[in-house]
C-alpha atoms as a PDB file:
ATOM      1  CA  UNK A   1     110.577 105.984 129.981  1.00  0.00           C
ATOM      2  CA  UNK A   2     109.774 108.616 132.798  1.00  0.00           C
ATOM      3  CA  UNK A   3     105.964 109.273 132.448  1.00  0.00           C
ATOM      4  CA  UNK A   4     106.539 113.084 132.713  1.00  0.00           C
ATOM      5  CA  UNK A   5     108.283 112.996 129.826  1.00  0.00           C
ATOM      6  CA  UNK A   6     105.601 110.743 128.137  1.00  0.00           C
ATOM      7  CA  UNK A   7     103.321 113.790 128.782  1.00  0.00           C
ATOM      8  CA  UNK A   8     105.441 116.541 127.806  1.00  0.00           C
ATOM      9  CA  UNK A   9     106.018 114.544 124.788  1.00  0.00           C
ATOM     10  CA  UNK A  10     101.996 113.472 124.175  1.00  0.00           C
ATOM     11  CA  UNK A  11     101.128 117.631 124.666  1.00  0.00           C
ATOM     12  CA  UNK A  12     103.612 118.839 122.177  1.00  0.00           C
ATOM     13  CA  UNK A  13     102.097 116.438 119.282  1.00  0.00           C
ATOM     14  CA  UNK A  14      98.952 117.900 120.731  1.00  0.00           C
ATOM     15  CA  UNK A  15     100.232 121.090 119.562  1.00  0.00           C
ATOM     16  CA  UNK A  16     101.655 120.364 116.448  1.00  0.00           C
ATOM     17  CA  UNK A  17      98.584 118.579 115.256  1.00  0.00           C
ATOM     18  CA  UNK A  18      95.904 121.132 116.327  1.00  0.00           C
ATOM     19  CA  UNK A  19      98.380 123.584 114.461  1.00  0.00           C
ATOM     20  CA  UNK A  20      98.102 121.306 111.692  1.00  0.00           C
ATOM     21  CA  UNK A  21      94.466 121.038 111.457  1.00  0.00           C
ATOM     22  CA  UNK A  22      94.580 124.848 111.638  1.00  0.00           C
ATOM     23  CA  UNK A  23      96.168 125.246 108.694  1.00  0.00           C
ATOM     24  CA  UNK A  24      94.549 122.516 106.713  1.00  0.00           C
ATOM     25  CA  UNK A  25      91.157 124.671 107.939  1.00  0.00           C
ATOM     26  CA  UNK A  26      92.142 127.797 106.061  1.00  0.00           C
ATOM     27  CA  UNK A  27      94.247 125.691 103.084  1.00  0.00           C
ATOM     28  CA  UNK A  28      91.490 125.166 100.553  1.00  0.00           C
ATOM     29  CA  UNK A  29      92.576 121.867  99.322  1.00  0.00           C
ATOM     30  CA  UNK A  30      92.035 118.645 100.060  1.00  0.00           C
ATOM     31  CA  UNK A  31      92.922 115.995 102.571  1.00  0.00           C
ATOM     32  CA  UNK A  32      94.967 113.836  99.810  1.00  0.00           C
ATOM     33  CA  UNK A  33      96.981 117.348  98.631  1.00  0.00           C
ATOM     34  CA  UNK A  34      97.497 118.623 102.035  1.00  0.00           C
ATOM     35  CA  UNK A  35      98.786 115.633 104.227  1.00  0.00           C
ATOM     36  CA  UNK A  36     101.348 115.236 100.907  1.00  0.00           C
ATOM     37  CA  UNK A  37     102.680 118.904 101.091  1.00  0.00           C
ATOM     38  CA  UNK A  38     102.630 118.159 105.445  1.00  0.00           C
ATOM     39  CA  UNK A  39     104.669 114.961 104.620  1.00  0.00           C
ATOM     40  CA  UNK A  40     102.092 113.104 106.987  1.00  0.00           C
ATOM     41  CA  UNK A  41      99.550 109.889 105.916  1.00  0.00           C
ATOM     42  CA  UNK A  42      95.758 110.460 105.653  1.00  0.00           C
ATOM     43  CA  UNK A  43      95.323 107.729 108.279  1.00  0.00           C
ATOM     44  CA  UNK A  44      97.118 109.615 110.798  1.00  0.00           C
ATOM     45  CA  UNK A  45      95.169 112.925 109.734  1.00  0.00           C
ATOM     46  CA  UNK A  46      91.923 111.613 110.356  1.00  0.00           C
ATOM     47  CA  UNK A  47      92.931 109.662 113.740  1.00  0.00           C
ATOM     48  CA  UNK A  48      94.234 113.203 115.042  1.00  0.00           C
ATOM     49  CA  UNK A  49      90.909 115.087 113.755  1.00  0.00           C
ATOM     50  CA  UNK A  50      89.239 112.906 115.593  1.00  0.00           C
ATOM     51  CA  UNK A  51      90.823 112.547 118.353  1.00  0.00           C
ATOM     52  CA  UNK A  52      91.223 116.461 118.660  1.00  0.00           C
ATOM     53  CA  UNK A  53      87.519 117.656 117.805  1.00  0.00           C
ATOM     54  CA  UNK A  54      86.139 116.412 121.289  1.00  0.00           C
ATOM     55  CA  UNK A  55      85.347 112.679 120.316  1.00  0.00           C
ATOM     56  CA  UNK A  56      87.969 110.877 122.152  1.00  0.00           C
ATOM     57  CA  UNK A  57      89.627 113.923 124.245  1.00  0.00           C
ATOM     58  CA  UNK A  58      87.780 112.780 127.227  1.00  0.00           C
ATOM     59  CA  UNK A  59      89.757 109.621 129.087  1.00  0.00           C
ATOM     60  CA  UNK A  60      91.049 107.307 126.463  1.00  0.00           C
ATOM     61  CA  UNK A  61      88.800 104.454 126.427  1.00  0.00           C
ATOM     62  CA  UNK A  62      90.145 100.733 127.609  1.00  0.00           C
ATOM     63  CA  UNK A  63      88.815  97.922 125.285  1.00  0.00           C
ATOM     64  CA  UNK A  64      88.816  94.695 127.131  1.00  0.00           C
ATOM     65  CA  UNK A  65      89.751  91.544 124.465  1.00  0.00           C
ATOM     66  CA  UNK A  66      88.165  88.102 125.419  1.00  0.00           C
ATOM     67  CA  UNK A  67      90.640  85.374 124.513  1.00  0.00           C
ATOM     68  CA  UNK A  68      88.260  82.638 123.818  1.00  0.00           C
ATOM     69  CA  UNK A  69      89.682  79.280 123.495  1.00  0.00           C
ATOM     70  CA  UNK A  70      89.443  77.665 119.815  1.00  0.00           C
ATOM     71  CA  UNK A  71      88.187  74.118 120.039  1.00  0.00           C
ATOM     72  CA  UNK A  72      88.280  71.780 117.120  1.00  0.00           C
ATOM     73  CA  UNK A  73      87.680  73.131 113.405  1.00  0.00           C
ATOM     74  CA  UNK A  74      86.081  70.652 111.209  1.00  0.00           C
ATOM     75  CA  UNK A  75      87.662  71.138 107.827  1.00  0.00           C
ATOM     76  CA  UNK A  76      85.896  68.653 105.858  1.00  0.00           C
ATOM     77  CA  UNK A  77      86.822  65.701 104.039  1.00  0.00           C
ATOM     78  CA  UNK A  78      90.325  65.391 103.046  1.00  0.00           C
ATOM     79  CA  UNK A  79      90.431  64.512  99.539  1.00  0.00           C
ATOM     80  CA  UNK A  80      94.409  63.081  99.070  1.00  0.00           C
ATOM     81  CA  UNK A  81      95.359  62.882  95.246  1.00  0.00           C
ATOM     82  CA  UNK A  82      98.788  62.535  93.417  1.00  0.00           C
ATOM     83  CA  UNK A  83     100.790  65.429  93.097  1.00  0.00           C
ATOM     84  CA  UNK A  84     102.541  66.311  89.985  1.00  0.00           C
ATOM     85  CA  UNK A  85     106.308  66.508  90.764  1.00  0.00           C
ATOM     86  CA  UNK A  86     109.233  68.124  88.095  1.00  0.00           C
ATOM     87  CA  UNK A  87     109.629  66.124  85.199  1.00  0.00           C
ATOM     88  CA  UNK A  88     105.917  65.798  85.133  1.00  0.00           C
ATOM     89  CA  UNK A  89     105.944  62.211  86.913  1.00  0.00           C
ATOM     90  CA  UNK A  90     103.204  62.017  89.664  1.00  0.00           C
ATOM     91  CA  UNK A  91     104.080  61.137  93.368  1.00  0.00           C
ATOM     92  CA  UNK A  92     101.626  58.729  95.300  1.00  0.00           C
ATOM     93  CA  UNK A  93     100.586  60.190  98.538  1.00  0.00           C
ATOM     94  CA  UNK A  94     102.582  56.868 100.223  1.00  0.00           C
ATOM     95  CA  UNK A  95     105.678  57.433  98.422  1.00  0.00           C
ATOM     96  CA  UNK A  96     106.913  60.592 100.126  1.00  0.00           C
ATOM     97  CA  UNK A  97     104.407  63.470  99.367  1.00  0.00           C
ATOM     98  CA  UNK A  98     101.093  65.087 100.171  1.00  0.00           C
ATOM     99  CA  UNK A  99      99.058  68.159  98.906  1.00  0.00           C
ATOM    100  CA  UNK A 100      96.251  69.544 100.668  1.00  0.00           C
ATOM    101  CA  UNK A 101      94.369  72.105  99.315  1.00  0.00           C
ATOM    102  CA  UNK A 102      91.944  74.357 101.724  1.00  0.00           C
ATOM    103  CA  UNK A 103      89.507  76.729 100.062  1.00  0.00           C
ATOM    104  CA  UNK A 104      88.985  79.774 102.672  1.00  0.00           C
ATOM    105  CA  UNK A 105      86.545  81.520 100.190  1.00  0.00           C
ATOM    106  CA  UNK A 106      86.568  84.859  98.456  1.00  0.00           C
ATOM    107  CA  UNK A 107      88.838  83.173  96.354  1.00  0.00           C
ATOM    108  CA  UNK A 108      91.705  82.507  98.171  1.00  0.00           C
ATOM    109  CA  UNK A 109      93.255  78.827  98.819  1.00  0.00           C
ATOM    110  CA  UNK A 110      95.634  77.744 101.032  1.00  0.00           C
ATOM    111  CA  UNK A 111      97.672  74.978  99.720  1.00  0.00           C
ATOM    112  CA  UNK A 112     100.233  72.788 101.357  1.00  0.00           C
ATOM    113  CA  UNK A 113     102.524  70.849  99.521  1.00  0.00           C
ATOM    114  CA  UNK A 114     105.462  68.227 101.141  1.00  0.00           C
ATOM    115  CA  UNK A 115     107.805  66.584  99.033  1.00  0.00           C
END
């Protein structure tokens, strides 16, 4: 896309937000009521109010993302029990199955299960 355009574009949301934020100045209600009668999320009213009060209207800042090389993660001991298969019959790990179950804490676990 033509970067003029990009700007022309990026200036007239500009405009219609800082009109927005206008209105929602002299509206007397609040954020939740007024971004529902604008048809626009609170998420996006915030980010705008922000970025339009002075806080980010300088040069948009770059943030530079380290890719850092994951080595080996020790998960433990693998603990290898039957799994229960339909009909209720239990399958040896050796006879064509395996569960693992990973704990990942705040009460979530991951579990795998081949068949």
């Amino acid at each position: 896309m033509d970067q003029a355009l990009v700007r022309v574009r990026g200036e007239a949301l500009k405009l219609q937000w800082r009109a927005r934020l206008e209105r929602f100045a002299g509206a007397k209600q609040s954020v939740r009521v007024f971004c529902a009668a604008e048809s626009v999320s609170e998420p996006a009213f915030f980010h705008w109010r922000k970025r339009l009060s002075g806080q980010a209207e300088a040069a948009p800042q770059r943030v530079r993302v380290r890719k850092r090389a994951v080595g080996f993660v020790d998960a433990g001991v693998a603990r290898v029990r039957p799994a229960p298969m339909p009909g209720g019959s239990l399958m040896a790990p050796l006879a064509g199955g395996l569960e693992v179950q990973i704990d990942l804490g705040a009460g979530v676990m991951l579990r795998i299960l081949r068949r």
